[in-house]
Protein backbone atom coordinates (compact mmCIF):
# COMPACT_ATOMS: atom_id res chain seq x y z
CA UNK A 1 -106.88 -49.36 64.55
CA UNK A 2 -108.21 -45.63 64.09
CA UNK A 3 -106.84 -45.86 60.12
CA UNK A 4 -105.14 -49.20 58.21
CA UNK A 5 -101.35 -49.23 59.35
CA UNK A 6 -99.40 -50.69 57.16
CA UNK A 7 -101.89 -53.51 56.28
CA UNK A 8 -102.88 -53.79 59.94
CA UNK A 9 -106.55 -53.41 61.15
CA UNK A 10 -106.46 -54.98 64.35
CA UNK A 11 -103.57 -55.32 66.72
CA UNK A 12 -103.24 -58.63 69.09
CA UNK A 13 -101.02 -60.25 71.77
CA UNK A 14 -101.01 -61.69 75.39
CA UNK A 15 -99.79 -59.78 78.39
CA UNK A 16 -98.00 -61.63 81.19
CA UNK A 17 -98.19 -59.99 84.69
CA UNK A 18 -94.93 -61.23 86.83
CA UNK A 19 -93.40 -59.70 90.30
CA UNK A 20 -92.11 -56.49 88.26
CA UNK A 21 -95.29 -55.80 86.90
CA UNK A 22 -96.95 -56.16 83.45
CA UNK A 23 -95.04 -57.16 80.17
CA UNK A 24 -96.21 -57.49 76.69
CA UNK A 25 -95.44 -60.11 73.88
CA UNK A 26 -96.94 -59.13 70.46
CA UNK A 27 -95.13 -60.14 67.64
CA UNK A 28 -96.69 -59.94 64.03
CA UNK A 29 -98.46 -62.68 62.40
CA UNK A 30 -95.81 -63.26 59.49
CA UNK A 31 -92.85 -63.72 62.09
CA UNK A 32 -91.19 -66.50 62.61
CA UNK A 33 -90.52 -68.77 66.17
CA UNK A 34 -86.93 -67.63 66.37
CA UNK A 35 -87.40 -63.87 65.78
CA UNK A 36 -90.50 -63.94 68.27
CA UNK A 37 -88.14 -65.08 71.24
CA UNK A 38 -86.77 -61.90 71.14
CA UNK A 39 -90.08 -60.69 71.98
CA UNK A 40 -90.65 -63.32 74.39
CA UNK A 41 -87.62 -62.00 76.04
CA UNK A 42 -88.44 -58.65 76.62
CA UNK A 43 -92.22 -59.16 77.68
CA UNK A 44 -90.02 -61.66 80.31
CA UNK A 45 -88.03 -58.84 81.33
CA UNK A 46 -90.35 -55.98 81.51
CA UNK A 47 -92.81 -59.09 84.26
CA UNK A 48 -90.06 -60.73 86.19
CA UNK A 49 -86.95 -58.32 85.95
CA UNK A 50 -87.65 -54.81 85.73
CA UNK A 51 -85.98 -52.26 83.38
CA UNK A 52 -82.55 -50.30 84.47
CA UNK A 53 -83.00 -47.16 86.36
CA UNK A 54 -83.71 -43.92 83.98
CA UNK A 55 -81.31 -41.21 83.39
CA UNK A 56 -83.89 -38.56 82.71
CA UNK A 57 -87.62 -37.90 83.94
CA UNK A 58 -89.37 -36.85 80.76
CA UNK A 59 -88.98 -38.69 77.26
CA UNK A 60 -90.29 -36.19 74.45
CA UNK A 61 -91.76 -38.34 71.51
CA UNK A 62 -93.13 -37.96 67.99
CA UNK A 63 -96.62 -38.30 66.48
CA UNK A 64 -97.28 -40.86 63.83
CA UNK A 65 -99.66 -39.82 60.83
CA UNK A 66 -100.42 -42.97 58.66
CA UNK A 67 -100.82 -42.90 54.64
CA UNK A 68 -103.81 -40.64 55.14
CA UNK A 69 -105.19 -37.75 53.09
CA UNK A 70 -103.81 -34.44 53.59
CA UNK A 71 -106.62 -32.60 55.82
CA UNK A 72 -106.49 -35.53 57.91
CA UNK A 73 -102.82 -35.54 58.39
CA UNK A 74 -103.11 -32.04 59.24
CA UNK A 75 -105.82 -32.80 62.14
CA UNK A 76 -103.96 -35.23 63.55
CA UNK A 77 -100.36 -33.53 63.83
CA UNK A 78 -102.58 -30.52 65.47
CA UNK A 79 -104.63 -32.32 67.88
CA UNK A 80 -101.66 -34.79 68.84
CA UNK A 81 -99.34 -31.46 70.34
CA UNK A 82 -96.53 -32.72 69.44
CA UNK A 83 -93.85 -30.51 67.12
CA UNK A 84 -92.50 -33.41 65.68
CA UNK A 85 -94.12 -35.91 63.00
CA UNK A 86 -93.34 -39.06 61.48
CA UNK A 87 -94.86 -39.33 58.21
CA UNK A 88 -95.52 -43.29 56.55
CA UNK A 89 -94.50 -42.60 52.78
CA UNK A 90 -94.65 -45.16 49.77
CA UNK A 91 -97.91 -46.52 50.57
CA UNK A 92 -99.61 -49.25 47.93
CA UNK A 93 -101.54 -47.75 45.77
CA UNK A 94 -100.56 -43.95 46.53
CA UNK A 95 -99.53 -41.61 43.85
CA UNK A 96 -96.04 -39.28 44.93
CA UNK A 97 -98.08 -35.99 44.94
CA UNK A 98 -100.56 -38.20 47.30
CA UNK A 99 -97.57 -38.41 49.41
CA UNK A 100 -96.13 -34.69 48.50
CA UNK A 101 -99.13 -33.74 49.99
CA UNK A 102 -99.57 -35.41 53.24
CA UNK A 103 -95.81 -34.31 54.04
CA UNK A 104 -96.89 -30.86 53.15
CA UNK A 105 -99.87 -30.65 55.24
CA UNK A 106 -97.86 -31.77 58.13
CA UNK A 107 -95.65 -29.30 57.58
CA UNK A 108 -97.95 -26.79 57.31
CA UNK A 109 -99.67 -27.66 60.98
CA UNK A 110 -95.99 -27.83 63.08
CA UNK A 111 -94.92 -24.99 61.21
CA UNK A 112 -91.03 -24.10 60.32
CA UNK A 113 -89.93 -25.18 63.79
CA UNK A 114 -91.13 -28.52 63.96
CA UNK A 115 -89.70 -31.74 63.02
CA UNK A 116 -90.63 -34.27 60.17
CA UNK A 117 -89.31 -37.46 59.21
CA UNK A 118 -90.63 -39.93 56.79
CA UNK A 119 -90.69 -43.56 56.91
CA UNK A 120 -90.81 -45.96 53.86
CA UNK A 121 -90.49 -49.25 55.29
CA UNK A 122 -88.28 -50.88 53.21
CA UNK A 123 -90.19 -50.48 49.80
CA UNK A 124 -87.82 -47.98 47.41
CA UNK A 125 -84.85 -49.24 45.56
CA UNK A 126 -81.89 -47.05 45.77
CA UNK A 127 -82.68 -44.65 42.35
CA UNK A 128 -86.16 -44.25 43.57
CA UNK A 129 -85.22 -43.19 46.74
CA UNK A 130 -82.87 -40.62 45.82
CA UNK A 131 -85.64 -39.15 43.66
CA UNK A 132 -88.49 -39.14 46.27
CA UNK A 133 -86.14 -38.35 49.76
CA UNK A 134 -85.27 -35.03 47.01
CA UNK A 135 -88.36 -34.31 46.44
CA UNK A 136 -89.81 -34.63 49.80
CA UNK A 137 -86.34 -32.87 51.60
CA UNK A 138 -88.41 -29.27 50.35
CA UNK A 139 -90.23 -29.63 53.48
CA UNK A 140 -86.61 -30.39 55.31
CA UNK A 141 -86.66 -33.30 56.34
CA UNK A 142 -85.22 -34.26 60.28
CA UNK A 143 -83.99 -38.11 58.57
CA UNK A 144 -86.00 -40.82 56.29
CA UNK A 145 -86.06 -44.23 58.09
CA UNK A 146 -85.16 -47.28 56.40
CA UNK A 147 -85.96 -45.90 52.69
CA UNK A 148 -84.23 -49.72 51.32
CA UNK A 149 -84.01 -53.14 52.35
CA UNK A 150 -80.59 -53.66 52.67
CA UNK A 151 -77.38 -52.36 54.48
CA UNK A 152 -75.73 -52.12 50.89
CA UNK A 153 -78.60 -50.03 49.32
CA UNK A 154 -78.56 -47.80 52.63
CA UNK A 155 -74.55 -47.71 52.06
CA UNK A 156 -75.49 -46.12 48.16
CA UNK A 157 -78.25 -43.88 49.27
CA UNK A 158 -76.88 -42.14 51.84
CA UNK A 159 -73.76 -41.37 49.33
CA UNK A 160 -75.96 -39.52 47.36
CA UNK A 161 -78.43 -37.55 49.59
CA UNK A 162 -78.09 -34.96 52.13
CA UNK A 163 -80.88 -36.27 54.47
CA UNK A 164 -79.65 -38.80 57.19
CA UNK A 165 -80.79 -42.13 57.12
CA UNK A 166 -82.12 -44.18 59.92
CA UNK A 167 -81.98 -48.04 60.17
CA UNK A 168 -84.78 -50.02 61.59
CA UNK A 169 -85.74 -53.46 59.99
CA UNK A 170 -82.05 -53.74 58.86
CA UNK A 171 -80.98 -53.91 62.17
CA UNK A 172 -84.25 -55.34 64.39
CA UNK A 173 -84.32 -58.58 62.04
CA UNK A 174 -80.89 -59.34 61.75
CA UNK A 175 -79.86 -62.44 63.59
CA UNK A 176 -77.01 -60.50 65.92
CA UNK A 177 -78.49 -56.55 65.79
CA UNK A 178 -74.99 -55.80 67.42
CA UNK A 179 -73.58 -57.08 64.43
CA UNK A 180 -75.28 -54.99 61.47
CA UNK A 181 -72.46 -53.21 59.53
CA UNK A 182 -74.34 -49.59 59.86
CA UNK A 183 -70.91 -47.26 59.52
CA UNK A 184 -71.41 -46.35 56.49
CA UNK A 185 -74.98 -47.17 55.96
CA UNK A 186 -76.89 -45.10 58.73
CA UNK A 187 -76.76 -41.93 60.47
CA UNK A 188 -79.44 -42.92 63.11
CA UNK A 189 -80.35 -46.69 64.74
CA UNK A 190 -83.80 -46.82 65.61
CA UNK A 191 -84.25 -49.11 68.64
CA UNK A 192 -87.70 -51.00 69.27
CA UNK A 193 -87.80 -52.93 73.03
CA UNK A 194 -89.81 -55.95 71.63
CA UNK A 195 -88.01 -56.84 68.66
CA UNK A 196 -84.64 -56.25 70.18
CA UNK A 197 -85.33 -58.59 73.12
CA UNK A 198 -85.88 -56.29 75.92
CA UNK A 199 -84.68 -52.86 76.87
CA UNK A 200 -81.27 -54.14 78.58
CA UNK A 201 -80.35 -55.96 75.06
CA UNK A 202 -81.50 -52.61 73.26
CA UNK A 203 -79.16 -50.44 75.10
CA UNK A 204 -76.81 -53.37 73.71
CA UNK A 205 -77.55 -52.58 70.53
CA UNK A 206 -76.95 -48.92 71.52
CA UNK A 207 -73.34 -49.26 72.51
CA UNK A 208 -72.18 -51.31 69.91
CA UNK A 209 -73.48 -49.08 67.29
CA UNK A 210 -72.38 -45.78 68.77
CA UNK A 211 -74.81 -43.74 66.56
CA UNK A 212 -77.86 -41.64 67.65
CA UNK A 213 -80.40 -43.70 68.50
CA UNK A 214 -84.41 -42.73 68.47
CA UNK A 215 -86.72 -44.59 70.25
CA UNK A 216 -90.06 -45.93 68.79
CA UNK A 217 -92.76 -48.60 68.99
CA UNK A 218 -93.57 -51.65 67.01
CA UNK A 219 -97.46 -50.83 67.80
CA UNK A 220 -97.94 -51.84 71.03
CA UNK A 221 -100.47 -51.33 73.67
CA UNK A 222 -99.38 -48.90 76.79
CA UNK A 223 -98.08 -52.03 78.23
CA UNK A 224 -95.58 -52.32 75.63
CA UNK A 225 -95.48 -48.58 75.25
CA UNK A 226 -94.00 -48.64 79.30
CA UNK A 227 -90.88 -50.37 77.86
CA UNK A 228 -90.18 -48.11 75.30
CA UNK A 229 -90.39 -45.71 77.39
CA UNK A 230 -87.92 -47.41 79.73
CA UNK A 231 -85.79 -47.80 77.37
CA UNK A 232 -85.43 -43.86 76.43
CA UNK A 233 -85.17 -42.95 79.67
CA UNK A 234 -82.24 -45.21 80.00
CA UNK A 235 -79.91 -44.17 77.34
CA UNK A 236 -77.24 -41.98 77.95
CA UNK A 237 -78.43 -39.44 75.13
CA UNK A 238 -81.45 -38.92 73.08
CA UNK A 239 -81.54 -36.36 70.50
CA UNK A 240 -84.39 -37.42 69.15
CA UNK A 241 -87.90 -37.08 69.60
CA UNK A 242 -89.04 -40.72 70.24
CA UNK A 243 -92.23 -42.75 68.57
CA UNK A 244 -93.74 -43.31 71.54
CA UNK A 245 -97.09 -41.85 70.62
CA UNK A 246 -98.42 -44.32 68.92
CA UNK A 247 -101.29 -45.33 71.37
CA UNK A 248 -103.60 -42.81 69.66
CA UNK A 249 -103.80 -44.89 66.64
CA UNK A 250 -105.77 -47.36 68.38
CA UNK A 251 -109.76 -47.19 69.40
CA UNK A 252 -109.41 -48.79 72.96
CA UNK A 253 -106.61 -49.76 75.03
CA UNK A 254 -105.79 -52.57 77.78
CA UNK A 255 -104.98 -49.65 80.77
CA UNK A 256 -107.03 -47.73 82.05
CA UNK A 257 -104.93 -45.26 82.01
CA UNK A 258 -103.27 -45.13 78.21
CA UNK A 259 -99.85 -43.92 77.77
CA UNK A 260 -100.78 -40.30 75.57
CA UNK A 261 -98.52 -37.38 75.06
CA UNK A 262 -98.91 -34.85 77.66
C-alpha cells in the first residue's frame, strides 16, 4: 500500500483463471471460513461464469483519500481527476480537527461542485456521531457510510441528522444480506462483489433492498476491480459515483494494464 489503510500495509490473495477469464478471492486475514465462501463464490463466478450483460458503457467512480494529512489529501483528490471523494474519518489516534482538516482540504481541491462522503467504519457510537457527521456536514456532505455498528444505532442516527447514511458492514457481514432490516436505518446500500458472493448475488442484494445503491471495492487488485465494475454496469440505476478507484492506493499491480480512472 501507497499509505496504511485501515491497519493494512500489504494486500494478498490468489487469482483463479477459468474459461470466463480471471477471478479474484481475497478475503481479510481476521475472516472467518463461512464468510470467505462468499468470496470464494464470486472469484468462481467472475472464472467459470461470467458477469450479466451491462446496462451502461461508462461507470463514473470516486477517489479514496486515506487518514492522511491535509496537503496530502489535497494532492491526491487533484491528481486522481475525479470530482468526487471519499474521505476515511475516525482514524486511531487522530484528533477531530486532524480529521476537520483533511475533509476541508478535499473540499478545497474539488471545489463547491464536487462530491464528498466520509466513511467511519463502524467506530462512533450514536452521540458521537451526531456530533462529528454535524461538524463535518459544513463541507456538505454527499452521505457518511456506516458511521455505527449496528442497524439499531443507524435506525437512531439517521433520526437525528440531515446527512444520509449508507450501510456497508451491516449489510456485507450479515448471514442473509437480503435480509438486513435497512428501512429505517439507511438511505444508501453499498454493494461490494467479493463479500456479497459475486455480482449476480449483489444485484440480489440490490432488489431486495430497493434503496440507492453505490458501488465500491473491498481493496482489490484490477482483477477484483473488473467485478465491481461489472457489477455497476449491471444495475438498473446508479446515482452514485462508485469506489472503484481504489487501485491507486497500491505500489504495483497483477495487470499489466491496471484498472485507473480515465
Amino acid at each position: 500500500m501507497r499509505t496504511r489503510f485501515r491497519g493494512i500495509d500489504v494486500r494478498d490473495g490468489v487469482l483463479v483463471r477459468g474459461p470466463a477469464g480471471w477471478g479474484e478471492f481475497s478475503p481479510f486475514w481476521d475472516y472467518d471460513v463461512a464468510e470467505s465462501r462468499r468470496w470464494w463464490a464470486s472469484a468462481y463466478e467472475a472464472a467459470v461464469l461470467g458477469w450479466p450483460d451491462p446496462v451502461r458503457g461508462s461507470v463514473p467512480v470516486n477517489v479514496t483519500v486515506p487518514a492522511v494529512g491535509p496537503e496530502r489529501a489535497h494532492a491526491i483528490v487533484t491528481a486522481s481527476g475525479c470530482r468526487t471523494a471519499k474521505v476515511k474519518v475516525a482514524e486511531p489516534g487522530q484528533t477531530d480537527a486532524e480529521e476537520e482538516a483533511r475533509v476541508e482540504a478535499v473540499r478545497a481541491a474539488l471545489g463547491p461542485g464536487g462530491g464528498i462522503r466520509v466513511d467511519a467504519n463502524t467506530a462512533w457510537d450514536v452521540d458521537t456521531a451526531v456530533r462529528r457527521i454535524t461538524a463535518l456536514d459544513r463541507y456538505d456532505l454527499e452521505y457518511v457510510e456506516q458511521p455505527c455498528a449496528t442497524v439499531e444505532e443507524l435506525a437512531a442516527l439517521r433520526r437525528r441528522i440531515d446527512v444520509r447514511v449508507a450501510a456497508d458492514e451491516v449489510v456485507r457481514r450479515a448471514p442473509d444480506p437480503r435480509r438486513v432490516a435497512l428501512a429505517e436505518a439507511a438511505d444508501v446500500v453499498v454493494l461490494k462483489v467479493q463479500p456479497l458472493g459475486g455480482v449476480r448475488a449483489a444485484l440480489e442484494v440490490a432488489e431486495a433492498h430497493g434503496l440507492p445503491c453505490v458501488v465500491s471495492s473491498a481493496l482489490e487488485s484490477s482483477v477484483g476491480i473488473a467485478a465491481g465494475v461489472a457489477l455497476a454496469a449491471a444495475l438498473p440505476e446508479l446515482p452514485f459515483a462508485c469506489g472503484l478507484a481504489t487501485v491507486a492506493l497500491f505500489t504495483a499491480d497483477v495487470a499489466s494494464a491496471p484498472l485507473l480512472p480515465v
